[in-house]
Structures are given as C-alpha cells and as structure tokens.
C-alpha atoms as a PDB file:
ATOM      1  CA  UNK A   1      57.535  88.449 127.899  1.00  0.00           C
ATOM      2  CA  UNK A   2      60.689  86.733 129.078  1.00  0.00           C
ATOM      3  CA  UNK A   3      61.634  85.193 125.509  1.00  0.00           C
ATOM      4  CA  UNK A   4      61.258  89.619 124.164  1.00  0.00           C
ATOM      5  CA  UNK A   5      63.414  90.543 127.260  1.00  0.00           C
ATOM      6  CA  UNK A   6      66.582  87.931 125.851  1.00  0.00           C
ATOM      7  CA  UNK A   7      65.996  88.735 122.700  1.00  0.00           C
ATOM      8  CA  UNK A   8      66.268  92.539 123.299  1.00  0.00           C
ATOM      9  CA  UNK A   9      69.197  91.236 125.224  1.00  0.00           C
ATOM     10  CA  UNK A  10      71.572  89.701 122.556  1.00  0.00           C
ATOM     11  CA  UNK A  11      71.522  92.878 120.140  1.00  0.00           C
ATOM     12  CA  UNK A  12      72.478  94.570 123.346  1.00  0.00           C
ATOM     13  CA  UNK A  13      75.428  92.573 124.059  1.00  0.00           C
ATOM     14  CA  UNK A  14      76.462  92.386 120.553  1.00  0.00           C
ATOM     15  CA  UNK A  15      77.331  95.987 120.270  1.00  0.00           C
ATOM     16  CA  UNK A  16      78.655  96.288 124.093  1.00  0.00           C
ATOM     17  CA  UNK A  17      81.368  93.297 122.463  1.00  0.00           C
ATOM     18  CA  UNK A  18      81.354  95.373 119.051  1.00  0.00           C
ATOM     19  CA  UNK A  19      82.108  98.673 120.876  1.00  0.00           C
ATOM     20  CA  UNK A  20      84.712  97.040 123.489  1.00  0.00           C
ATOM     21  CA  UNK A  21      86.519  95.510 120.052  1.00  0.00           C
ATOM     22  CA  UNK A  22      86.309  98.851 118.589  1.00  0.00           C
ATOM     23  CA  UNK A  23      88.261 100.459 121.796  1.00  0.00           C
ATOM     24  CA  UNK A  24      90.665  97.563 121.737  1.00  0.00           C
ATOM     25  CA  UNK A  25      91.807  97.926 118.336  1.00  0.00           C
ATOM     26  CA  UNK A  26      91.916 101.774 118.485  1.00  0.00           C
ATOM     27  CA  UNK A  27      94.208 101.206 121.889  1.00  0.00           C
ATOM     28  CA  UNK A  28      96.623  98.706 120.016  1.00  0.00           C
ATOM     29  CA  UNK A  29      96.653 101.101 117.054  1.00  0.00           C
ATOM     30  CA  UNK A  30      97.712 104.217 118.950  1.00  0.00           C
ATOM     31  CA  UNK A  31     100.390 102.361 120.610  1.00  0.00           C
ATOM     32  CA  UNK A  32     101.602 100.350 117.812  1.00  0.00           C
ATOM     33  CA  UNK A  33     101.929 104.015 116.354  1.00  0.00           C
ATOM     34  CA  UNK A  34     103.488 105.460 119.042  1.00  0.00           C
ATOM     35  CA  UNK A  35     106.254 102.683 119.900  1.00  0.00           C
ATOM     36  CA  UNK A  36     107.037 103.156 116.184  1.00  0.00           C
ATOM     37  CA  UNK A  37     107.304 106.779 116.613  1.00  0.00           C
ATOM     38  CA  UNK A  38     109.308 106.372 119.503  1.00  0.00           C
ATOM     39  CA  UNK A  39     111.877 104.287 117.834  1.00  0.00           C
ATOM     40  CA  UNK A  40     113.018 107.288 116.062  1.00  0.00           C
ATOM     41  CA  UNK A  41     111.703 110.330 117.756  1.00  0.00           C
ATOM     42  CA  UNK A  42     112.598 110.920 121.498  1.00  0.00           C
ATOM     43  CA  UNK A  43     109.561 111.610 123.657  1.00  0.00           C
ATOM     44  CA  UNK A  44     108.555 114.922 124.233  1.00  0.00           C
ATOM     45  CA  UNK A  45     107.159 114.426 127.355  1.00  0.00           C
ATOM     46  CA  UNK A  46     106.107 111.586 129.980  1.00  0.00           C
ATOM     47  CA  UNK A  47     103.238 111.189 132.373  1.00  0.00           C
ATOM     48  CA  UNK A  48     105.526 111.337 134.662  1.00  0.00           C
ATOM     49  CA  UNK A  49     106.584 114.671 133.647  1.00  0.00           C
ATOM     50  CA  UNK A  50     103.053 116.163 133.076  1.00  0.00           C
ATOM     51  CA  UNK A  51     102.520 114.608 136.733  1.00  0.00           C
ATOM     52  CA  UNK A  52     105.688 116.582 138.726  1.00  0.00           C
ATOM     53  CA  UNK A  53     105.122 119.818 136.654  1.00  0.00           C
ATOM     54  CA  UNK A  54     101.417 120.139 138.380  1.00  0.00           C
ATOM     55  CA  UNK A  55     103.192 118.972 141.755  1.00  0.00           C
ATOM     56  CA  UNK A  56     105.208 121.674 141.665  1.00  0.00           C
ATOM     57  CA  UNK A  57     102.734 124.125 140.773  1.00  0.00           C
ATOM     58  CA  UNK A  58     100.470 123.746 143.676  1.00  0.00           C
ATOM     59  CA  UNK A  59     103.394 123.514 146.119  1.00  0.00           C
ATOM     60  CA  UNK A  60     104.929 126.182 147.180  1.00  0.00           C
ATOM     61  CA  UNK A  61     107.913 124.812 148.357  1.00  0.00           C
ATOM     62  CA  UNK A  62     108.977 123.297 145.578  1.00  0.00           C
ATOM     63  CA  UNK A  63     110.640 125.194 142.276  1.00  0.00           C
ATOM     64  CA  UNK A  64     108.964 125.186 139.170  1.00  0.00           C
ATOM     65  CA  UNK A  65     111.281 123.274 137.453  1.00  0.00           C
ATOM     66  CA  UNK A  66     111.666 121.334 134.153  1.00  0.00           C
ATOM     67  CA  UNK A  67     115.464 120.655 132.719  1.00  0.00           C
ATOM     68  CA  UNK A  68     115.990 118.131 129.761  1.00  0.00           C
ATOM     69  CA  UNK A  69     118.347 117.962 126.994  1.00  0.00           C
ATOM     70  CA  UNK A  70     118.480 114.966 125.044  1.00  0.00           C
ATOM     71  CA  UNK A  71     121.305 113.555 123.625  1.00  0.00           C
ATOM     72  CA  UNK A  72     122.502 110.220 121.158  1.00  0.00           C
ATOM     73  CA  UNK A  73     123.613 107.106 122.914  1.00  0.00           C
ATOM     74  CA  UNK A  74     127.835 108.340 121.271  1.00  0.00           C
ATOM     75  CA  UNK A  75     127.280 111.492 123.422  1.00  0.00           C
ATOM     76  CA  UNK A  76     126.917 109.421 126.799  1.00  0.00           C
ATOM     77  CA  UNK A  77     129.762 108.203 128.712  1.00  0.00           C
ATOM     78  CA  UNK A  78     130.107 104.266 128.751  1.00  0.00           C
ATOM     79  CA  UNK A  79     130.672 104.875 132.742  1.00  0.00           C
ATOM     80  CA  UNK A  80     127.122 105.849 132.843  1.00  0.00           C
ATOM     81  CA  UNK A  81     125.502 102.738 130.537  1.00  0.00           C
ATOM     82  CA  UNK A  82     127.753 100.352 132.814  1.00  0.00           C
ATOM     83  CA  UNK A  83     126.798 101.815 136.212  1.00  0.00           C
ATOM     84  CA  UNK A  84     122.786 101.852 135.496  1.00  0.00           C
ATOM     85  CA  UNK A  85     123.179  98.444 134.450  1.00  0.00           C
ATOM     86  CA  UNK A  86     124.885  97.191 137.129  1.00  0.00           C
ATOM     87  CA  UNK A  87     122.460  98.770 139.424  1.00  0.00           C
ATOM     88  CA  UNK A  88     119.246  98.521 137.799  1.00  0.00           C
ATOM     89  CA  UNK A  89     119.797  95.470 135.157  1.00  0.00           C
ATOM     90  CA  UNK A  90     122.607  92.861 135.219  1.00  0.00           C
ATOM     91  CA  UNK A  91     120.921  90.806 132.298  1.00  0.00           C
ATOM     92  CA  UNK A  92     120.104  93.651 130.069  1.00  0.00           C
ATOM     93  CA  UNK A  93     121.719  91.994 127.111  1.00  0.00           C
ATOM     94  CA  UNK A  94     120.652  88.825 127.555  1.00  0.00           C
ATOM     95  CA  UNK A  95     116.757  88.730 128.170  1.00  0.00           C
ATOM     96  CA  UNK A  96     113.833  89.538 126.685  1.00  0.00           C
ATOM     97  CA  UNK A  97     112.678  92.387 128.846  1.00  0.00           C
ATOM     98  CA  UNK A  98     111.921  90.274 131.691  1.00  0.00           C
ATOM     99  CA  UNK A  99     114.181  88.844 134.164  1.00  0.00           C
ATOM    100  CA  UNK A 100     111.857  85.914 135.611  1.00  0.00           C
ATOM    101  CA  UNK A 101     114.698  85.029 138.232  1.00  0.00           C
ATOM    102  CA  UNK A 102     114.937  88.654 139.242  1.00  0.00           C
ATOM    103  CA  UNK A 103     111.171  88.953 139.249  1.00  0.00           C
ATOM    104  CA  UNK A 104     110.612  85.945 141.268  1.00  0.00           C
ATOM    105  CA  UNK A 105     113.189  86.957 143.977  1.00  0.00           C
ATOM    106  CA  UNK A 106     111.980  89.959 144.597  1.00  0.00           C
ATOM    107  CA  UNK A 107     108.284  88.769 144.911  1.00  0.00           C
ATOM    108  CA  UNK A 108     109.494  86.085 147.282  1.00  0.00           C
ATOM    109  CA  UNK A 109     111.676  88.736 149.422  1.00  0.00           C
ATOM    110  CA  UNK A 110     108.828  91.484 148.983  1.00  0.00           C
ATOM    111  CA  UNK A 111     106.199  88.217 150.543  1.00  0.00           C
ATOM    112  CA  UNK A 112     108.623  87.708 153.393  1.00  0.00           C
ATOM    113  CA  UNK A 113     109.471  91.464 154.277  1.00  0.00           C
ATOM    114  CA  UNK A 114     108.100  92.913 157.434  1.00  0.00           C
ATOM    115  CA  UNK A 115     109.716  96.527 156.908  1.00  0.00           C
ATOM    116  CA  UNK A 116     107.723  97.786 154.714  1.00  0.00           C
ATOM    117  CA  UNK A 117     110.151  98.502 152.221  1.00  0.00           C
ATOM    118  CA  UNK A 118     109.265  96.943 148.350  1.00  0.00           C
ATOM    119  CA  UNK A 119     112.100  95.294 146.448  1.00  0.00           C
ATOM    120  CA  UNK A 120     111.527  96.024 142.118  1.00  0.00           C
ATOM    121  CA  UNK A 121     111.847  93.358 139.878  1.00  0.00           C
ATOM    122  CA  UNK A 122     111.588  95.659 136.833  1.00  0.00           C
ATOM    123  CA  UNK A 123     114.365  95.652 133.983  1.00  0.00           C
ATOM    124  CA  UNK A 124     115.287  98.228 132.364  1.00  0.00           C
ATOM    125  CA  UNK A 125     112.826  97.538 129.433  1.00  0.00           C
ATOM    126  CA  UNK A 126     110.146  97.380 131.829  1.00  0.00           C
ATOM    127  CA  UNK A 127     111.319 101.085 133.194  1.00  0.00           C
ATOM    128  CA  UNK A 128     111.635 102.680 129.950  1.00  0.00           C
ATOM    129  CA  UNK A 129     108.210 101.019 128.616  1.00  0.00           C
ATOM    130  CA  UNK A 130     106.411 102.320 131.783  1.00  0.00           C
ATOM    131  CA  UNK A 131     108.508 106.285 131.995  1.00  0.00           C
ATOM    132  CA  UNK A 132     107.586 106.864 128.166  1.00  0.00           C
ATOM    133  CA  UNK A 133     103.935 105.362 128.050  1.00  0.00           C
ATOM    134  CA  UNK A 134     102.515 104.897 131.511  1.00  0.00           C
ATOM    135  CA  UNK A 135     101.488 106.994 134.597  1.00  0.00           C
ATOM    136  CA  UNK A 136     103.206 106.133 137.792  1.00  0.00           C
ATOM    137  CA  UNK A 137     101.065 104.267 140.224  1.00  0.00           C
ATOM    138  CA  UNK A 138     101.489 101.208 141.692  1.00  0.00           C
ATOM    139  CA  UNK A 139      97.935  98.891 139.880  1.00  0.00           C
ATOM    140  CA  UNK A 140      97.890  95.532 138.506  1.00  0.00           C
ATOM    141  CA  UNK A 141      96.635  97.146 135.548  1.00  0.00           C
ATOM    142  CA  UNK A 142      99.202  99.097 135.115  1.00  0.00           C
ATOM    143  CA  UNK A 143     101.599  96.453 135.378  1.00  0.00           C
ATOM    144  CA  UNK A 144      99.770  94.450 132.623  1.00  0.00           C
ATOM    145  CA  UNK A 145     100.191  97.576 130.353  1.00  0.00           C
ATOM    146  CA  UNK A 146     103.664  98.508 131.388  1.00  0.00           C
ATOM    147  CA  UNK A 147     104.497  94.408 130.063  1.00  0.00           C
ATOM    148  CA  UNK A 148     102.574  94.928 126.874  1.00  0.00           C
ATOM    149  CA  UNK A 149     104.639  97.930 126.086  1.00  0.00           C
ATOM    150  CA  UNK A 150     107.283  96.052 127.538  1.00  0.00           C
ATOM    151  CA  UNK A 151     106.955  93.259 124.176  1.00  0.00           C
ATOM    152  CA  UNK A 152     106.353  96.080 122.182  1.00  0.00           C
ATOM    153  CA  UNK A 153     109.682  97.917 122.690  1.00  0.00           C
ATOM    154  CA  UNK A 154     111.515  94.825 122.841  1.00  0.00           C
ATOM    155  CA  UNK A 155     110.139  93.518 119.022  1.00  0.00           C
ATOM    156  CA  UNK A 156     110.482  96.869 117.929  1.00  0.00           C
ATOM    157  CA  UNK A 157     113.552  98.713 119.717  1.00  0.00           C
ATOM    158  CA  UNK A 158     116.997  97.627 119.782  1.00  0.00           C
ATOM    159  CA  UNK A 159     118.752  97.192 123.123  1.00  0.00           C
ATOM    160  CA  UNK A 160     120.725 100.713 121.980  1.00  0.00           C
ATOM    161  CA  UNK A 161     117.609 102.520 121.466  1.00  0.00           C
ATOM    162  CA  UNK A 162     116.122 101.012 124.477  1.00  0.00           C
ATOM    163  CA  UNK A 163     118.799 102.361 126.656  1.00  0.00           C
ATOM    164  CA  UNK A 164     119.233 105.762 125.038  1.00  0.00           C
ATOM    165  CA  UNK A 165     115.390 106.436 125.361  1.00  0.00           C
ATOM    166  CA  UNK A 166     115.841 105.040 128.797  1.00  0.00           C
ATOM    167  CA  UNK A 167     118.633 107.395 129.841  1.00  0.00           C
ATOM    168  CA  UNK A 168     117.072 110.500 128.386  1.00  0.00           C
ATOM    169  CA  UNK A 169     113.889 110.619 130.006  1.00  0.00           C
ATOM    170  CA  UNK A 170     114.529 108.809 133.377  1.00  0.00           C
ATOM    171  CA  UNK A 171     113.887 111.088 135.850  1.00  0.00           C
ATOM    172  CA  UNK A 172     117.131 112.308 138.177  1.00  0.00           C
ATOM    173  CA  UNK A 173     115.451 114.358 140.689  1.00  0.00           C
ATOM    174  CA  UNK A 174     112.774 116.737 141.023  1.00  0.00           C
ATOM    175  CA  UNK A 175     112.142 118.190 137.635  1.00  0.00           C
ATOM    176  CA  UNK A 176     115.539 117.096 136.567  1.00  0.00           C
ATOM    177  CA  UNK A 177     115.095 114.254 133.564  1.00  0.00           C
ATOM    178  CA  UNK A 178     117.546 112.381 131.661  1.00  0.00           C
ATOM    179  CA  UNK A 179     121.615 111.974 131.916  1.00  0.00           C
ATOM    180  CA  UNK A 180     122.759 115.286 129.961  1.00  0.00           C
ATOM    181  CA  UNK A 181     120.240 117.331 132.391  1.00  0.00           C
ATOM    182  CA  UNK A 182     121.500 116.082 135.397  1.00  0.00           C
ATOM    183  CA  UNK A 183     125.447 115.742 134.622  1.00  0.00           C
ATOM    184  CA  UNK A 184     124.774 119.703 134.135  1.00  0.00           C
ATOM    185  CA  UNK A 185     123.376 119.923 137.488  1.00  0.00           C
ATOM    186  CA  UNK A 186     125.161 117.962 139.357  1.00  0.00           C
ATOM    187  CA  UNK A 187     128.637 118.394 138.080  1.00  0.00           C
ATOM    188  CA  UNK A 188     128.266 120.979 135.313  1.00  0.00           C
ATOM    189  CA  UNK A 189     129.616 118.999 132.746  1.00  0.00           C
ATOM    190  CA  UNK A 190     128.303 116.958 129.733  1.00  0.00           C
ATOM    191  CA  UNK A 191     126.698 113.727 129.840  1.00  0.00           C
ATOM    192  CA  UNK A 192     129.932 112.312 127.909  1.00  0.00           C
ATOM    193  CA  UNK A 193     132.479 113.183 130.338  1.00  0.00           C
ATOM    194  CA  UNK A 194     131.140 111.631 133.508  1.00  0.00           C
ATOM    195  CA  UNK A 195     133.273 109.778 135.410  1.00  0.00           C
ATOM    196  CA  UNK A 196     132.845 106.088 136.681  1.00  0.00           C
ATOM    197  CA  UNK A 197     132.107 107.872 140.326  1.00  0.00           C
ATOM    198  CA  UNK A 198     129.952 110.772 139.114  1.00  0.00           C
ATOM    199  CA  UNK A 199     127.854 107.569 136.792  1.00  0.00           C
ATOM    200  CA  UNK A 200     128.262 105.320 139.954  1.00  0.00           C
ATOM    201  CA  UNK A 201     126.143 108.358 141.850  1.00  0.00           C
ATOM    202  CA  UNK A 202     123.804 109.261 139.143  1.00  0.00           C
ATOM    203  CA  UNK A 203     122.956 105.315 139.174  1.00  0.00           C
ATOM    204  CA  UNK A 204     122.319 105.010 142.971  1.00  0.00           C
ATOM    205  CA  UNK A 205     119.624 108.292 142.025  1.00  0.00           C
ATOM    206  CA  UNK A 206     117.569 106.142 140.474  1.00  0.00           C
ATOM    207  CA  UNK A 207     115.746 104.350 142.427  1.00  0.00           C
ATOM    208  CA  UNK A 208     114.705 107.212 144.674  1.00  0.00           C
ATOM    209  CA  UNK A 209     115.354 110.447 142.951  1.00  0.00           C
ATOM    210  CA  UNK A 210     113.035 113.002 144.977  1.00  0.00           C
ATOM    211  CA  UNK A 211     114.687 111.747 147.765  1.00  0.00           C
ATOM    212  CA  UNK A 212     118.499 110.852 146.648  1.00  0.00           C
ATOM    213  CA  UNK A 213     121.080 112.779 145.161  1.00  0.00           C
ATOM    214  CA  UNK A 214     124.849 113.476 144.524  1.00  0.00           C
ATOM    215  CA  UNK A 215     124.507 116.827 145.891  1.00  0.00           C
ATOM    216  CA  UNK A 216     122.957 115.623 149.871  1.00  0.00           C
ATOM    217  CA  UNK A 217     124.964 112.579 149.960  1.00  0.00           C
ATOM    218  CA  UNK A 218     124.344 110.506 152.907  1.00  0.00           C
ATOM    219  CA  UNK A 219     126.850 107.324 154.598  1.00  0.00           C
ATOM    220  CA  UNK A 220     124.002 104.832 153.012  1.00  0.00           C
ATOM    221  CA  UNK A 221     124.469 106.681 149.075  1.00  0.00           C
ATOM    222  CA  UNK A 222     128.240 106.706 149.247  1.00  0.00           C
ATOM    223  CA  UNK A 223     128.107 103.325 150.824  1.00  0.00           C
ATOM    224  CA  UNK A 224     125.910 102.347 147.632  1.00  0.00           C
ATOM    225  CA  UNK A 225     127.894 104.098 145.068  1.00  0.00           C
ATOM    226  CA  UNK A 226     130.887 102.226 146.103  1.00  0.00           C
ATOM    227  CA  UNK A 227     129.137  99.069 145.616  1.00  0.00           C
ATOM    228  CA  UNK A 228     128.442  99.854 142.079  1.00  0.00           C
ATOM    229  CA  UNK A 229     131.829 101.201 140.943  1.00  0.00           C
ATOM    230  CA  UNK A 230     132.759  97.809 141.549  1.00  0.00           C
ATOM    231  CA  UNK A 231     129.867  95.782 139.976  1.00  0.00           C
ATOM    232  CA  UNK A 232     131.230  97.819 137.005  1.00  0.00           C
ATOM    233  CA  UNK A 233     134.560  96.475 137.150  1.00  0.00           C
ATOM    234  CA  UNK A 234     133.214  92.914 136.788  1.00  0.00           C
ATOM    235  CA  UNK A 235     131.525  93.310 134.004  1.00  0.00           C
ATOM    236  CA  UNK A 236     133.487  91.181 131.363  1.00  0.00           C
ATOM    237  CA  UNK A 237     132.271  92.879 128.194  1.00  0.00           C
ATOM    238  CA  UNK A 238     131.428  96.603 128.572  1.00  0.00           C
ATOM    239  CA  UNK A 239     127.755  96.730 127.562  1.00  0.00           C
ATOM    240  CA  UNK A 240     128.054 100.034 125.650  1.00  0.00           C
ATOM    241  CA  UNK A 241     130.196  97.927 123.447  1.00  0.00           C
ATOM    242  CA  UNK A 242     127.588  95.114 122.931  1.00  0.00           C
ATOM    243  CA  UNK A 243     125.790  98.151 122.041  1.00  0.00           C
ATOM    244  CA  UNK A 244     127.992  99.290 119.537  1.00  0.00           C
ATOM    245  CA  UNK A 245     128.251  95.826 117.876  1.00  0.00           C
ATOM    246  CA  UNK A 246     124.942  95.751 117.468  1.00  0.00           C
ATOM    247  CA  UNK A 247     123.944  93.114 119.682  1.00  0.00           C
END
C-alpha cells in the first residue's frame, strides 16, 4: 500500500514541477515582451496609476484626477535630469542599476534608526523598473521582481531611455504623473523651460509626492531644494550630456 501511495506520488509531483515551469516561462516571456515594448513605446499606464485612480474614486475628498503628457528626453530641460539625479541617483551613469554602497548605507542607517522613518536605497533604474512593472507595496517579493526588471531594463534600455521613461511616468502628486504634467501644474509652462529652482522643487517631490509639493512649500522643502540646486552645480559633466553622447 505504501510503495502505490509514492508511486501515485511522483507523477504528481512531476506535473506540479511541469506546471510551475510552464508559469515560469510564460512570466519571463511576458516580461521579456514587455521590457522590449517598453524600449520603444511609453507605458500607457502603471499599477501605480490604476491604484490612485480607484483611491480617488472611493474618496470623496479627493479629485478625480489623471494628468499625463509624455514627452522625448530633447523636450525636457537638462535642469530637471541634473536635479533628479542629484537627489535620487548620484551614480546613475556609472552603475549597473544598483548602487551596493548606497544600498548598504541605507540598510545599515534604516537597522540603526529609532524614528521610524525608512531611508531608500533604490536607483533610479530600480524606480523606473518598479513605477512601469510593479505594484507599490513594500514585500520582499516585490523587491526580488522590481531587481529582475531592474537587469532587464538595464541589458535592454539605454541610460537615455531609462531616464526618459523614468521622468514621464514618475508620479508628481496626486494624479499628477510625469515632468511635462506637472511643469503645467505647477508653473504652467513646458517641461523644457523649467528652471534649475522650479527642477530643484519638482526633485524634492519625489520622494513624497501626496504629501510634498511646490505649491504648499514648507521651511523643510525649501530648505531641501536649496540643497539640491547646489548638488547640481557640482556635477562636473552635466548628465543630460552623457546622455546625449550616448554613454
């Protein structure tokens, strides 16, 4: 009886492995497709996206709101690509799509920090890979997908398209996404025309944008905006022009 019981077994755990083989090939498939898809058609939408406009529906006090306009890389002002880089991404041009040192600091500071407050390690990479394929909670799991996509973009992206998906589907506040949408509503002008203050303040958005914005600026944004202008007089080669050189 027990020798019929492991052999009924085996077939049994041949097609569970056959069928989990199955899903993992379909899975790499779809995104393979995708991240090639992406690397020459912007994103319609993002989880993220899908996940505010049904916010906003069952709340009342928020406004139904969805404002996008995407735009090439030449139709963004180099102010913009500086300040979210020397906010978000120092090393941009130079790794991989992972900063280990920046990832490694901030788990050490996030291990030692008693306010409650978490520190990011992600790059820029990392942000784009996770705003274009991923929903936004905080798993394990989804950190092991959001570094697979991560690869993905990297092999398959340039640093130019990286960036310019990056910038036009980031979101800026609440139902605001990407740069053109929210140089109109914050300063009525174009994406291109921003000024190193107006970037500076679209950059310190970022990390918080429900909760930060040009328009409700408090001591502890301008303080932070000030900080970046001058990161992005430091810089000693203008990363839009790395960019443009193809690097």
């Amino acid at each position: 009886m027990g020798r019929q019981t492991s052999t009924t077994k085996k077939p049994l755990m041949r097609r569970m492995l056959r069928f989990v083989s199955k899903l993992i090939l379909v899975f790499i498939g779809i995104s393979l497709f995708f991240t090639l898809l992406y690397k020459f058609v912007e994103p319609p939408l993002t989880p993220l996206m899908v996940k505010r406009f049904f916010q906003q529906a069952i709340d009342d006090n928020r406004p139904l709101r969805f404002k996008r306009d995407y735009v090439d890389i030449e139709d963004i002002s180099p102010y913009l690509i500086n300040a979210v880089v020397a906010a978000e991404d120092g090393k941009f041009m130079e790794h991989n799509g992972f900063d280990l040192e920046q990832i490694k600091k901030s788990y050490e500071e996030n291990k030692s920090n008693t306010n409650g407050r978490i520190r990011g390690g992600s790059t820029i990479s990392m942000q784009t890979a996770k705003n274009a394929f991923l929903p936004h909670h905080r798993t394990y799991l989804r950190k092991a997908f959001e570094a697979y996509f991560t690869v993905l973009i990297e092999l398959m992206w340039s640093k130019e398209r990286i960036m310019e998906v990056y910038l036009n589907i980031v979101e800026f506040g609440d139902g605001i996404y990407g740069c053109e949408a929210a140089a109109q509503h914050y300063f009525g002008k174009s994406a291109k025309k921003l000024t190193r203050n107006e970037a500076a303040q679209l950059a310190v958005t970022l990390p918080s944008p429900l909760k930060r914005n040009p328009h409700k600026a408090t001591p502890y944004f301008k303080k932070r905006t000030a900080l970046i202008a001058r990161r992005m007089t430091k810089v000693n080669l203008s990363p839009v022009e790395k960019l443009k050189k193809g690097n």
